[in-house]
Protein backbone atom coordinates (compact mmCIF):
# COMPACT_ATOMS: atom_id res chain seq x y z
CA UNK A 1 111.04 124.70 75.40
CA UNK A 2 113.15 127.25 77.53
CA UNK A 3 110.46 129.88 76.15
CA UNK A 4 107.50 128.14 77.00
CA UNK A 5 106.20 128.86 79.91
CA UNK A 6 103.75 125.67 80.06
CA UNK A 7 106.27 123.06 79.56
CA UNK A 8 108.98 121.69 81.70
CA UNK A 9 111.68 118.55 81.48
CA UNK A 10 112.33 115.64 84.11
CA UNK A 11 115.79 114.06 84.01
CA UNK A 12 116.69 110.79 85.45
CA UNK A 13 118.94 108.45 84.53
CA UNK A 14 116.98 106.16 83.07
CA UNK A 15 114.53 108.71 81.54
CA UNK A 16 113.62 112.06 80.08
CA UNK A 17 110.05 113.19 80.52
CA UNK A 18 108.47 116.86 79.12
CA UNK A 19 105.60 117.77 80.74
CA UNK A 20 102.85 120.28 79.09
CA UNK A 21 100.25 122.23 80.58
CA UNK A 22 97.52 121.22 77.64
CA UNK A 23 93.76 123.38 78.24
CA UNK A 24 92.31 119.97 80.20
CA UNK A 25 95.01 118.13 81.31
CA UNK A 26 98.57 117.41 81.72
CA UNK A 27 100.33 115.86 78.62
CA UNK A 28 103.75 113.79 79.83
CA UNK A 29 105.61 112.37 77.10
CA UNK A 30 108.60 110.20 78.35
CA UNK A 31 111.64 109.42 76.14
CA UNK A 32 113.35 106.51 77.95
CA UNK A 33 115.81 106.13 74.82
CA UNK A 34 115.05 106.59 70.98
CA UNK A 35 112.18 108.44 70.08
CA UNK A 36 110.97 105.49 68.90
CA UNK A 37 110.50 104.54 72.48
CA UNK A 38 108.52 107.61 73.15
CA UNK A 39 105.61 106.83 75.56
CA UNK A 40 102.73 109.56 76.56
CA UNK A 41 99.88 109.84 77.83
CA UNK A 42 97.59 112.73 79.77
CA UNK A 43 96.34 113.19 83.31
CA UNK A 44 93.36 115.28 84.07
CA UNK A 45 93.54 118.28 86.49
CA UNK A 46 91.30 116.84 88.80
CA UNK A 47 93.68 114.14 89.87
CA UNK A 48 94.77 114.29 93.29
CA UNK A 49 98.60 115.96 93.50
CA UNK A 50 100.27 112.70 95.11
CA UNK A 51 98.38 110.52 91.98
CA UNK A 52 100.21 112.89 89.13
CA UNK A 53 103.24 112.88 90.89
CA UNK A 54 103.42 108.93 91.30
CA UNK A 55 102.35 108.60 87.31
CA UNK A 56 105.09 110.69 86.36
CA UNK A 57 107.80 109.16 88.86
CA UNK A 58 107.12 105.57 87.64
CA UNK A 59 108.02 106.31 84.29
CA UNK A 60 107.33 104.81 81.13
């Protein structure tokens, strides 16, 4: 991931998020535990910046 400039992590200590730049939208794929827990999902560009930000705050 470190070489990648299109993908970042979010720590918190109850989660782990990556975040991808994807060619229409924003993948986030949280990992609140086991990768079995994994939960994603994709927010469109046009969002407003407050709306991502919110989505990816609230967590899984």
């Amino acid at each position: 991931m470190d070489e990648d400039p299109c993908q970042w992590m979010l720590t918190t200590p109850a989660w782990n998020a990556v975040l991808s730049l994807e060619r229409e939208d924003l993948k986030v794929v949280w990992h609140p535990g086991s990768t079995a827990d994994m939960v994603q999902c994709s927010l469109p560009y046009g969002l407003p910046r407050a709306d991502v930000e919110a989505a990816i705050q609230a967590g899984p």
